[in-house]
N, C-alpha and C. Protein backbone atom coordinates (compact mmCIF):
# COMPACT_ATOMS: atom_id res chain seq x y z
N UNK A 1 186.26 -75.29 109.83
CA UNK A 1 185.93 -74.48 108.65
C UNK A 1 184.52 -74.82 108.19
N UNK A 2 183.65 -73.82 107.60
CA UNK A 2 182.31 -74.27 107.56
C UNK A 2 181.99 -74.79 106.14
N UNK A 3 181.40 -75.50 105.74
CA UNK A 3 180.68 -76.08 104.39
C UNK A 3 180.40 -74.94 103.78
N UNK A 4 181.44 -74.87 102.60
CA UNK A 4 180.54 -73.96 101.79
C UNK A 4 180.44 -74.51 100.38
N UNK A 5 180.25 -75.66 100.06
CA UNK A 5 180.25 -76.39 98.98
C UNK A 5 178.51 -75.75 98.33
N UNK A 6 177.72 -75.41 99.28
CA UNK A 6 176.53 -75.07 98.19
C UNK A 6 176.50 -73.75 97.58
N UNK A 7 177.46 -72.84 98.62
CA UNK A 7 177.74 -71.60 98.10
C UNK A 7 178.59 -71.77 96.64
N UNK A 8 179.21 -72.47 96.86
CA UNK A 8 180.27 -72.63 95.62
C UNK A 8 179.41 -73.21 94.37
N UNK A 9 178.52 -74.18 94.86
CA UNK A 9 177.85 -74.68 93.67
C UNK A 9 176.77 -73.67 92.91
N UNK A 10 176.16 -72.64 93.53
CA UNK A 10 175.48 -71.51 93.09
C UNK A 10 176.29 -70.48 92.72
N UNK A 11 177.75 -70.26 93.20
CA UNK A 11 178.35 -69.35 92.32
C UNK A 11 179.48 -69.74 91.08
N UNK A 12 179.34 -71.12 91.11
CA UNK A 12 179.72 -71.72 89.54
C UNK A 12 178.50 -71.86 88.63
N UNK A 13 177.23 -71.82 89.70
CA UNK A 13 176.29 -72.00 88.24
C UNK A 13 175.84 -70.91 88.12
N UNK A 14 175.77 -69.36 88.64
CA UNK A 14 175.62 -68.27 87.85
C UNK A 14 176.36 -67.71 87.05
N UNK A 15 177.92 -67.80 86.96
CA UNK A 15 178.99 -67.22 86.59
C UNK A 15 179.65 -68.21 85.72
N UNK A 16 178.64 -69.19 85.06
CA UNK A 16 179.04 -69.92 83.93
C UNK A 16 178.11 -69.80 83.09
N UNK A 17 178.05 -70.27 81.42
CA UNK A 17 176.99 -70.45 80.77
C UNK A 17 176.02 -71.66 81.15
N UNK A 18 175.81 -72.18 82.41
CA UNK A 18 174.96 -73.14 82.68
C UNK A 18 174.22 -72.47 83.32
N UNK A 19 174.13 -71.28 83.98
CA UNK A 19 172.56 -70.39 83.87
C UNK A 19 172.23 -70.48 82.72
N UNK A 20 172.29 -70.25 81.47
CA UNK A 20 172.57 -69.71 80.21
C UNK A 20 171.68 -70.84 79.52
N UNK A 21 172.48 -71.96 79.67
CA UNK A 21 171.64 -73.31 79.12
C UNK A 21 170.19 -73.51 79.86
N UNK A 22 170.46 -73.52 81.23
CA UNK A 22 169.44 -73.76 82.33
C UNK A 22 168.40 -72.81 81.67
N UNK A 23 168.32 -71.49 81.61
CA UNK A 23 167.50 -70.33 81.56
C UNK A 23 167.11 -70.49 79.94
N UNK A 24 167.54 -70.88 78.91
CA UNK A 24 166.79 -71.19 77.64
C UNK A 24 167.70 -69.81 76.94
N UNK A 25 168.68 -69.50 77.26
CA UNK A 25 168.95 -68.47 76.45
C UNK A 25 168.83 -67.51 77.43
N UNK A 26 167.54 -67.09 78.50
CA UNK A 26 167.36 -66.03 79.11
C UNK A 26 168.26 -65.44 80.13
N UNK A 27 169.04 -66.15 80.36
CA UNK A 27 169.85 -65.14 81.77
C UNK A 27 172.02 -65.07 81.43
N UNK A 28 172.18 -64.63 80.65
CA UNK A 28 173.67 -64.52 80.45
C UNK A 28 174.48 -64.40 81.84
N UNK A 29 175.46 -65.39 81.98
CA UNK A 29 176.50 -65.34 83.01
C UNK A 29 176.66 -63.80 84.14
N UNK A 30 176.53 -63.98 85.21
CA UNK A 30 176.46 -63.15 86.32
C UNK A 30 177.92 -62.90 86.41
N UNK A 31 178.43 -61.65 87.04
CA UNK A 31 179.62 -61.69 87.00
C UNK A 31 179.52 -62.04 88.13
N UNK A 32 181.12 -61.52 89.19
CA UNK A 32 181.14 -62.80 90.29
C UNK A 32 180.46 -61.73 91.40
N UNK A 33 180.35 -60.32 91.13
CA UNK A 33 180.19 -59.47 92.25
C UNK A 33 178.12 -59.20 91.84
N UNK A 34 178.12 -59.47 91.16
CA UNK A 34 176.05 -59.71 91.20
C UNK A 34 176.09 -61.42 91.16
N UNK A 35 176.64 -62.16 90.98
CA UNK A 35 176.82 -63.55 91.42
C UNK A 35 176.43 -63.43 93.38
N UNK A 36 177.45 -63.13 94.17
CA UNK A 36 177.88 -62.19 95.37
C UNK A 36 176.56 -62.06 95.85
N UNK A 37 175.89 -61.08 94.99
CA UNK A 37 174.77 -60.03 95.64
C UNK A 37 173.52 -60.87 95.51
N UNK A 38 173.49 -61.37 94.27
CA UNK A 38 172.41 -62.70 94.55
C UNK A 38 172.45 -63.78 95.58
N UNK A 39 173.51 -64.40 95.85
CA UNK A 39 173.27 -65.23 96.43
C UNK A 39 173.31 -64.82 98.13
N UNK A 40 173.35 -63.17 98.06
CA UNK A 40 173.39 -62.33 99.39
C UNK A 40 172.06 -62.53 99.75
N UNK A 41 171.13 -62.44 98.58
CA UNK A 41 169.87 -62.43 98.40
C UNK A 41 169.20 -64.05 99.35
N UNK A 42 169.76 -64.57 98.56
CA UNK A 42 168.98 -66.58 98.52
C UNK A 42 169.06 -66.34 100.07
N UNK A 43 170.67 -66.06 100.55
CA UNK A 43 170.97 -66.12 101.94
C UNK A 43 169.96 -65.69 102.97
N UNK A 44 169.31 -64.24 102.81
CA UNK A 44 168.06 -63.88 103.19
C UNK A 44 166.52 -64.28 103.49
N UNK A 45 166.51 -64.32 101.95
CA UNK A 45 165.27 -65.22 102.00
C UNK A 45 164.92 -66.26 102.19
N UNK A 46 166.21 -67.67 102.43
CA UNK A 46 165.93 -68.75 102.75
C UNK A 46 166.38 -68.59 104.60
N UNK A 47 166.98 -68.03 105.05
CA UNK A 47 167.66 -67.57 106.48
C UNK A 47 168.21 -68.83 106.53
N UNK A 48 169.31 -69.58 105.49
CA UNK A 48 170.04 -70.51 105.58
C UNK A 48 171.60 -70.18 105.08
N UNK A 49 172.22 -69.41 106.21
CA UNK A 49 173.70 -69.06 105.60
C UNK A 49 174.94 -70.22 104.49
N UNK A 50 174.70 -71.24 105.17
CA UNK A 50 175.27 -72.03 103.46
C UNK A 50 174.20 -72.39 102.37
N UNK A 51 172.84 -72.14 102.23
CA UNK A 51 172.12 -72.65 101.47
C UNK A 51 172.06 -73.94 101.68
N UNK A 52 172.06 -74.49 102.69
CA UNK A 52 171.57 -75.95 102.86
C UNK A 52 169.96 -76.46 102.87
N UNK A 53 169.78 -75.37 103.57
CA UNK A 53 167.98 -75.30 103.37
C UNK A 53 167.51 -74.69 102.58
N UNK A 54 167.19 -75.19 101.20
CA UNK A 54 166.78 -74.79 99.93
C UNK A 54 165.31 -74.79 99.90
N UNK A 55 164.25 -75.76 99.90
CA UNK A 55 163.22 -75.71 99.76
C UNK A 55 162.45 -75.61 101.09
N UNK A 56 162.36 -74.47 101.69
CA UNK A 56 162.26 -74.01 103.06
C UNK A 56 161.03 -73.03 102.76
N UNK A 57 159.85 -73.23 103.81
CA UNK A 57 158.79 -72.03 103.34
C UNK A 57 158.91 -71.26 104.42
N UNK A 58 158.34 -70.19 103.69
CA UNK A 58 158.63 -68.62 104.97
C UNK A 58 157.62 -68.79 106.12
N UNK A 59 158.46 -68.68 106.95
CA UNK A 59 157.22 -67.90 107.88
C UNK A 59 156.64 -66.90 107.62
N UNK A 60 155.45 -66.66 107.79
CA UNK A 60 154.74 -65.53 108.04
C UNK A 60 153.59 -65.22 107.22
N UNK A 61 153.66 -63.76 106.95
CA UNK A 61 152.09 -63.72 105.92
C UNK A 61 152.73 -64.41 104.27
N UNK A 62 153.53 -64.41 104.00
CA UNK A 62 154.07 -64.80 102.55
C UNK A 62 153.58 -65.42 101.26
N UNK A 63 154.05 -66.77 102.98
CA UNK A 63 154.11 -68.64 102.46
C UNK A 63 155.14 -68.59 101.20
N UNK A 64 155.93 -68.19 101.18
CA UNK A 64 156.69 -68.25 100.07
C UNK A 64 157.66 -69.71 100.36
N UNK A 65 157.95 -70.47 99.29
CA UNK A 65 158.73 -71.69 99.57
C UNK A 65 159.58 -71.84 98.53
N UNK A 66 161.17 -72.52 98.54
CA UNK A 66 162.03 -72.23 97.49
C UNK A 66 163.06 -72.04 97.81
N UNK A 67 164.24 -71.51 97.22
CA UNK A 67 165.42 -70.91 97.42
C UNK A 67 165.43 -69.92 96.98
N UNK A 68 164.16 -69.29 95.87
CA UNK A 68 163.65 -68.13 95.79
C UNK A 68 162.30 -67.50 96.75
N UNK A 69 161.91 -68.12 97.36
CA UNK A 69 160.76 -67.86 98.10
C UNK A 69 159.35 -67.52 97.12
N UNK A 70 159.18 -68.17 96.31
CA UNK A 70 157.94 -68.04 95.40
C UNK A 70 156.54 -68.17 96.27
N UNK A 71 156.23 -67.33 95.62
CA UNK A 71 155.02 -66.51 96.49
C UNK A 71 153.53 -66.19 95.61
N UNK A 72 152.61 -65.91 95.96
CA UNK A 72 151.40 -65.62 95.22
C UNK A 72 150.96 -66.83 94.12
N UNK A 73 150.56 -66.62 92.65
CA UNK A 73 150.82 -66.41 91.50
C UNK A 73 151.55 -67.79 91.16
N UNK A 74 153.33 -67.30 91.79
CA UNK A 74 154.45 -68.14 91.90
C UNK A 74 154.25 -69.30 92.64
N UNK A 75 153.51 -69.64 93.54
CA UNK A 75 154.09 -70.61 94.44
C UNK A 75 153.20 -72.34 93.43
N UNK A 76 152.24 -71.83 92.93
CA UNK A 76 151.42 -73.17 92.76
C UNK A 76 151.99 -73.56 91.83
N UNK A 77 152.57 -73.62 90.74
CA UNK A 77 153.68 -73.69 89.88
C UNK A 77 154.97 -74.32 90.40
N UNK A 78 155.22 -73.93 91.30
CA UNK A 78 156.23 -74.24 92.05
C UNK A 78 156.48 -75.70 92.73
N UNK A 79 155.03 -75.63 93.59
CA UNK A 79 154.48 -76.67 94.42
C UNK A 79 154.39 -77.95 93.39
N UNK A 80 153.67 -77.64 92.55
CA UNK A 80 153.25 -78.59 91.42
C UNK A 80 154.90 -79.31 90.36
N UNK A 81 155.73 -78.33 90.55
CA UNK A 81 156.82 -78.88 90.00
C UNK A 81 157.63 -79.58 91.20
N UNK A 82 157.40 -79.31 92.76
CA UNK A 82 158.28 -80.14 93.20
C UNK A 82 157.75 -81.73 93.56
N UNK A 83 156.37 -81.84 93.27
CA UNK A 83 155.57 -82.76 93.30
C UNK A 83 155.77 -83.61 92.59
N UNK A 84 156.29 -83.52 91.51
CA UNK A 84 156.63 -84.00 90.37
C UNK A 84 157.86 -84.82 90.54
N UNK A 85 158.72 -83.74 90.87
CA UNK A 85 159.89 -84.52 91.21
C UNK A 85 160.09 -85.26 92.25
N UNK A 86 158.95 -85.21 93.23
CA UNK A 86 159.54 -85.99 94.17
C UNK A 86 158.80 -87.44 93.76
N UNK A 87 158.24 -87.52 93.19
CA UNK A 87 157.41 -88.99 92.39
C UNK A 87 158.51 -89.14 91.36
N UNK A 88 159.53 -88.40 90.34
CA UNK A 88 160.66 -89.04 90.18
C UNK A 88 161.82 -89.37 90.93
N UNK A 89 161.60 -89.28 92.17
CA UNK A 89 162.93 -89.61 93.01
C UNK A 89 163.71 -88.45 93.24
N UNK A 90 163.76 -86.83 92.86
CA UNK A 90 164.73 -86.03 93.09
C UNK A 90 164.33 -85.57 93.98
N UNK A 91 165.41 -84.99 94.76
CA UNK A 91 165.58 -84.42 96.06
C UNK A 91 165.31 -82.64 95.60
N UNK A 92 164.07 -81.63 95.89
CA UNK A 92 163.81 -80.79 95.54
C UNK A 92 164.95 -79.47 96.35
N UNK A 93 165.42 -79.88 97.33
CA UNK A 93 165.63 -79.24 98.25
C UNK A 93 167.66 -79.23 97.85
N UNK A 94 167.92 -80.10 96.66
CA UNK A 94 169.20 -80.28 96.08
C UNK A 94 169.44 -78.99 95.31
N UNK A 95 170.65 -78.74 95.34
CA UNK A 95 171.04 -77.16 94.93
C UNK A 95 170.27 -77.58 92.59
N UNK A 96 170.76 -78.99 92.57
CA UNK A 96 170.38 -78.47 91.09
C UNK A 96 169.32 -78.21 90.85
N UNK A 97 168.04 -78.94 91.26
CA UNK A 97 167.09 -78.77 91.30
C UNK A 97 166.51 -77.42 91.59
N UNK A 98 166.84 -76.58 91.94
CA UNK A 98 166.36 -75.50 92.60
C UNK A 98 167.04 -74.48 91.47
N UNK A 99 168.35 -74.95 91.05
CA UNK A 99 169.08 -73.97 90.11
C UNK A 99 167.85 -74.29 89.07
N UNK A 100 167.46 -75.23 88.40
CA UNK A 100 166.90 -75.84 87.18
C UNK A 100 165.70 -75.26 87.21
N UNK A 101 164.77 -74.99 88.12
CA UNK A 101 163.73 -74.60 88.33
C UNK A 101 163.39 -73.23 88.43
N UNK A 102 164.52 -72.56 89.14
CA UNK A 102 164.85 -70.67 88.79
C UNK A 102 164.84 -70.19 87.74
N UNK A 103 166.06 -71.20 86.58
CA UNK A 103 165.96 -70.65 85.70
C UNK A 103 165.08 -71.22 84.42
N UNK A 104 164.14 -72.36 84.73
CA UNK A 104 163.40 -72.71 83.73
C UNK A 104 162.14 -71.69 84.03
N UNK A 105 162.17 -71.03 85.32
CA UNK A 105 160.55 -70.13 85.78
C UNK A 105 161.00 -68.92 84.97
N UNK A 106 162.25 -68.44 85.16
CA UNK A 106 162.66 -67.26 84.26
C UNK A 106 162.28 -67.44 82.86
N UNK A 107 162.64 -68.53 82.26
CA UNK A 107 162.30 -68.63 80.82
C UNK A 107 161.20 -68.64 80.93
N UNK A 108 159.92 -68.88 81.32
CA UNK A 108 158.75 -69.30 81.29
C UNK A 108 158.32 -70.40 81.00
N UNK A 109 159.09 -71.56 81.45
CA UNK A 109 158.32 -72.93 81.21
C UNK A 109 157.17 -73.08 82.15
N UNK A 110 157.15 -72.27 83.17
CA UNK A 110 156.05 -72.88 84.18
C UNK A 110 155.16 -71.59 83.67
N UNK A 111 155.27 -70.62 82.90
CA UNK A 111 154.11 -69.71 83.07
C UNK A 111 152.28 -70.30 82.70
N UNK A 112 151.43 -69.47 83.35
CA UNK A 112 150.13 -69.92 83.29
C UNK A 112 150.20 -68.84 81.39
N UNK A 113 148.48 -69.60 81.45
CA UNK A 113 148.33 -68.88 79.77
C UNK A 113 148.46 -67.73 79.58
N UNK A 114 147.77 -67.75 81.02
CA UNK A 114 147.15 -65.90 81.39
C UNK A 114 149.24 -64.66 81.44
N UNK A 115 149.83 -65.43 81.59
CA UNK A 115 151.57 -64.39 81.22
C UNK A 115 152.36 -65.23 82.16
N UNK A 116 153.51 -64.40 81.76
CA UNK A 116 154.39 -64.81 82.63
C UNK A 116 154.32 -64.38 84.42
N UNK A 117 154.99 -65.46 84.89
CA UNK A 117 155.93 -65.32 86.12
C UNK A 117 156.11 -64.10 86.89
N UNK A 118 157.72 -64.53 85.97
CA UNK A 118 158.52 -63.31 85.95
C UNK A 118 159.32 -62.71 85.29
N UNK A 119 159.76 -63.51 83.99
CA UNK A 119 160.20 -63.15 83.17
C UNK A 119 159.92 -61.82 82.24
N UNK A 120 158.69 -61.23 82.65
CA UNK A 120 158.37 -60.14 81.90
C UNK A 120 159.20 -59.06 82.67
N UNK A 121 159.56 -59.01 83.82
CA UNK A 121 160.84 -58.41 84.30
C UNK A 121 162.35 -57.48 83.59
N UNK A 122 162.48 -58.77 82.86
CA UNK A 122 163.78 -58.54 82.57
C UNK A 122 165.07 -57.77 83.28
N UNK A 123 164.86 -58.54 85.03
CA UNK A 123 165.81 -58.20 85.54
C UNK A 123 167.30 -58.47 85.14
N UNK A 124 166.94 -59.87 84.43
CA UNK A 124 168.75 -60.35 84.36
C UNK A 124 169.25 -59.51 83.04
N UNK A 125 168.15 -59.45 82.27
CA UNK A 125 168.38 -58.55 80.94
C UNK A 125 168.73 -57.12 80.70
N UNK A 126 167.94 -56.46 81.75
CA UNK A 126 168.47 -55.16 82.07
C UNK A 126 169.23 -54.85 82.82
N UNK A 127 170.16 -55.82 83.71
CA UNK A 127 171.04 -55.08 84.58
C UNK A 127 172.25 -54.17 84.56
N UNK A 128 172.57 -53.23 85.45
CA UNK A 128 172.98 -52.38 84.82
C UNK A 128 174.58 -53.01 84.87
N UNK A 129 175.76 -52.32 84.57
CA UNK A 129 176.74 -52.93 84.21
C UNK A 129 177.92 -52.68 85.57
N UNK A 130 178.79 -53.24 86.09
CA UNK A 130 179.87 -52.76 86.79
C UNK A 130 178.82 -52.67 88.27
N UNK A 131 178.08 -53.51 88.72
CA UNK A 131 177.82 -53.46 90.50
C UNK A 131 178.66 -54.19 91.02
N UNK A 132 178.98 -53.31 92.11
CA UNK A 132 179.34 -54.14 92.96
C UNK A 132 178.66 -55.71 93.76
N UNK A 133 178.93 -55.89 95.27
CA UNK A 133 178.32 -57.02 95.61
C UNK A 133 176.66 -56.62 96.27
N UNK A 134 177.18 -54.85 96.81
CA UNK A 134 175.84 -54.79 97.68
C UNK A 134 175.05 -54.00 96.72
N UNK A 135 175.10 -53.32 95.95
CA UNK A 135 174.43 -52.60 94.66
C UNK A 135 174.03 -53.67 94.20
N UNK A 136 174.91 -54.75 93.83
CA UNK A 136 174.04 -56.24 93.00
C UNK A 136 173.10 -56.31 93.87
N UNK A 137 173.01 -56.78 95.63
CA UNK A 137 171.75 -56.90 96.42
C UNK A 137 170.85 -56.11 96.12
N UNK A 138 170.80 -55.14 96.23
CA UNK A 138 169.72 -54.19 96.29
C UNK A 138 169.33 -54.06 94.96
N UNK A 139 170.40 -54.10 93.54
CA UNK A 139 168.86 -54.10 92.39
C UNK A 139 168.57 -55.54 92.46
N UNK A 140 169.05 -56.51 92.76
CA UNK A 140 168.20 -57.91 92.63
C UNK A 140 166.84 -57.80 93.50
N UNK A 141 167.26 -57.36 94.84
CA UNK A 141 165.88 -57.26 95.77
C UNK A 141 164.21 -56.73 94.83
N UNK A 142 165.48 -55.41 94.99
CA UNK A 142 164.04 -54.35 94.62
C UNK A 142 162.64 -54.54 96.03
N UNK A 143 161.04 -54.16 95.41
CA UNK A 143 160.31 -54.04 96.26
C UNK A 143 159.23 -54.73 96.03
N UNK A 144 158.25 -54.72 96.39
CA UNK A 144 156.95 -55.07 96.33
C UNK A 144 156.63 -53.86 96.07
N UNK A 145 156.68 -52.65 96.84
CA UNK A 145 155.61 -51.34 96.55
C UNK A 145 156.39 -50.68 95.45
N UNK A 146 157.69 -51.17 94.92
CA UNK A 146 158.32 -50.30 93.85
C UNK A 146 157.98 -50.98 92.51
N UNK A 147 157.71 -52.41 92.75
CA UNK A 147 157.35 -52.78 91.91
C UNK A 147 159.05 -53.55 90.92
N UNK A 148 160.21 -53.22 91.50
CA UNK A 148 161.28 -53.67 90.75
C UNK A 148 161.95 -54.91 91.64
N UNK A 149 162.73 -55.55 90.85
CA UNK A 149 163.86 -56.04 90.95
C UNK A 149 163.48 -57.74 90.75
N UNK A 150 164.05 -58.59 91.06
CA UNK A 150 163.69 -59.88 91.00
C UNK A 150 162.86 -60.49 92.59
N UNK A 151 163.15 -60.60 93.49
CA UNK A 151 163.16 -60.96 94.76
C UNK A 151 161.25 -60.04 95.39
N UNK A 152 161.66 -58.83 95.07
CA UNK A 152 160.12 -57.93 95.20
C UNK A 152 159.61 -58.43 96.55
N UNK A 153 160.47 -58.57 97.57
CA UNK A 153 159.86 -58.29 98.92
C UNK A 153 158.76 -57.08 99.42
N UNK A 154 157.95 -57.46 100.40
CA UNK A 154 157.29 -56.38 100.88
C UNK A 154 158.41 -55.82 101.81
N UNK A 155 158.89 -56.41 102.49
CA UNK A 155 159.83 -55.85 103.81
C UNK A 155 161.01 -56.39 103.14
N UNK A 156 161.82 -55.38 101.98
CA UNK A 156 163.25 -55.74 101.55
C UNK A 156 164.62 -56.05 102.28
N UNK A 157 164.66 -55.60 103.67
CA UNK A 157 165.56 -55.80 104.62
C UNK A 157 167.12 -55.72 103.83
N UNK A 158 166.78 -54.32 102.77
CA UNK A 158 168.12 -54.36 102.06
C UNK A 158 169.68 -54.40 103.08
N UNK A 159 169.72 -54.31 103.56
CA UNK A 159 170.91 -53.43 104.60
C UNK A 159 171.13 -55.50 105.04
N UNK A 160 170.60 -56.09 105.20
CA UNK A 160 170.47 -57.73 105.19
C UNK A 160 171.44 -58.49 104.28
N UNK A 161 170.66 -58.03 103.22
CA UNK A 161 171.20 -58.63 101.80
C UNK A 161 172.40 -58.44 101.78
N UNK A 162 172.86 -56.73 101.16
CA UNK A 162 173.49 -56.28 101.24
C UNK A 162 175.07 -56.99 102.07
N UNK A 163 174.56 -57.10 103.29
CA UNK A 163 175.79 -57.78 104.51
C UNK A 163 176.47 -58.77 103.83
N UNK A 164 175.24 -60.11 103.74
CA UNK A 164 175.60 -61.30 103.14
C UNK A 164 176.30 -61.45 102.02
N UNK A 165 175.60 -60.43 100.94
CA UNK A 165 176.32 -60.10 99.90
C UNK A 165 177.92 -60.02 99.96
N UNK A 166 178.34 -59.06 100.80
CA UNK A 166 179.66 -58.43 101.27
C UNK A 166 180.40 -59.94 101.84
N UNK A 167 179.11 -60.64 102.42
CA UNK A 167 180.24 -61.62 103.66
C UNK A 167 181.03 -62.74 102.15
N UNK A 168 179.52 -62.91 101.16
CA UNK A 168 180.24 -64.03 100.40
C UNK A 168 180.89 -63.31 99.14
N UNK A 169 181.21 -61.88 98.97
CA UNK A 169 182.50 -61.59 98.55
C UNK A 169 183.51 -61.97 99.03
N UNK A 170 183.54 -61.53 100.27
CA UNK A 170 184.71 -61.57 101.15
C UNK A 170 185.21 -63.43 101.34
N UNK A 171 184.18 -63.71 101.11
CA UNK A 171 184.50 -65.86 100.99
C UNK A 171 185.68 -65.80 99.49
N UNK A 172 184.78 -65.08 98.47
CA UNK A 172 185.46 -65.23 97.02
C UNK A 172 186.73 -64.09 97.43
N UNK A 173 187.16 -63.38 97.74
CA UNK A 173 188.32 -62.38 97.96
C UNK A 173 189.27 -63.07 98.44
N UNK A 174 188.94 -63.65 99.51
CA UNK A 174 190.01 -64.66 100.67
C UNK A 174 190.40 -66.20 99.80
N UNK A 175 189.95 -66.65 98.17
CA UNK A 175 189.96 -67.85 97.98
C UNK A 175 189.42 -68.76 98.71
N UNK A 176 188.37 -68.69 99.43
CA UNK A 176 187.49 -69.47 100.09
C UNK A 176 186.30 -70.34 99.16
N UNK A 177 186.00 -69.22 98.59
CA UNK A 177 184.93 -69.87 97.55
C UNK A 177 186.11 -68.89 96.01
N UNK A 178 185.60 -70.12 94.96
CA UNK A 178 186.64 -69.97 93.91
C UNK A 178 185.61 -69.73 92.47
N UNK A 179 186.11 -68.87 91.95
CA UNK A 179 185.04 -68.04 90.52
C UNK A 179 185.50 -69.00 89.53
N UNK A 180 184.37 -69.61 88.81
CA UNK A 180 184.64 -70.45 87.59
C UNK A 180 185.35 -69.83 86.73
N UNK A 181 186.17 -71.08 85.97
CA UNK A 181 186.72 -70.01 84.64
C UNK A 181 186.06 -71.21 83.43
N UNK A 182 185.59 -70.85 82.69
CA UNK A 182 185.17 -71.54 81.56
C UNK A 182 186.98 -71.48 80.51
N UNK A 183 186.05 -72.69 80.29
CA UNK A 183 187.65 -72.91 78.93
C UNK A 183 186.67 -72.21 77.60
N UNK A 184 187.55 -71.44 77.03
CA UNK A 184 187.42 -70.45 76.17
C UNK A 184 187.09 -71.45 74.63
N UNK A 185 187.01 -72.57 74.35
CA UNK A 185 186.79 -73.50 73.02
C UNK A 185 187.24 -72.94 71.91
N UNK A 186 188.34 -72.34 72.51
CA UNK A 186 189.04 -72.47 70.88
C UNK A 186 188.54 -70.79 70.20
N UNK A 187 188.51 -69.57 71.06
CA UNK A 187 188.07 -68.35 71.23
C UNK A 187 189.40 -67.49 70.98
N UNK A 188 189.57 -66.44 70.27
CA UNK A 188 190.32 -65.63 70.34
C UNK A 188 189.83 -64.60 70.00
N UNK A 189 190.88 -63.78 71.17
CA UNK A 189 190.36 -62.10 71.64
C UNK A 189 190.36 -61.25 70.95
């Protein structure tokens, strides 16, 4: 049976309020099927089917490096924060680290003076409601020449995403990988 302990650890930390904390307020709990489609996404862009290889740089014209593949703009920010940590001893390439750093770039802790990132986006803010796993892929992707989505590939290889998306539904469908449930603190409906 294959390791899917990092899959599981990225789809307890989108589909809890610890994006939520992580992101400063900015990214409210993913449900489990754009949970799904994102991490259909990571699957892509890192070409590491359990997410084991997190801080992995792209081949090609990119240079994007990450578990988001930060690129342009993005990457020196990036570079400079894993530098950091690795002079405190953390392992950059560890799923928290990489969660902590997604969503502190979303909030804009790393933005330059000159704006944000990416947070001026407001992908997680605007998404639309009820996607599925491969609809979650494809608005997370989006484009480079469209100018949308989070991910903004030049070559989106949606039909990619999309798959992965589907495969790690089909992990969460089968009880393979298991959807957090937060304890409700004392909440009534």
């Amino acid at each position: 049976m294959a390791d899917l302990s990092n899959l599981q650890h990225w789809l307890s930390f989108f589909c809890t309020s610890t994006v939520t904390r992580a992101s400063l307020g900015a990214i409210a709990p993913l449900s489990p099927q754009e949970a799904a489609g994102f991490i259909g996404c990571m699957i892509v862009e890192t070409g590491s089917t359990d997410l084991s290889d997190l801080d992995v740089i792209e081949e090609g014209s990119g240079a994007g490096r990450g578990a988001m593949q930060y690129t342009g703009v993005r990457r020196p920010p990036y570079d400079d924060a894993r530098e950091q940590a690795l002079v405190e001893g953390i392992d950059p390439n560890s799923n928290e680290w990489q969660e902590l750093y997604f969503a502190q770039e979303y909030a804009g802790l790393y933005d330059p003076p000159e704006g944000s990132l990416i947070g001026w986006c407001c992908v997680f803010e605007d998404r639309p409601a009820g996607m599925d796993p491969a609809a979650a892929a494809a608005y997370w992707t989006g484009s480079a020449e469209s100018s949308e989505g989070y991910f903004r590939p030049g070559t989106p290889h949606t039909e990619r995403r999309q798959a992965e998306a589907l495969r790690v539904w089909g992990l969460i469908e089968a009880g393979e990988l298991l959807i957090p449930i937060e304890p409700d603190h004392g909440r009534t409906i």
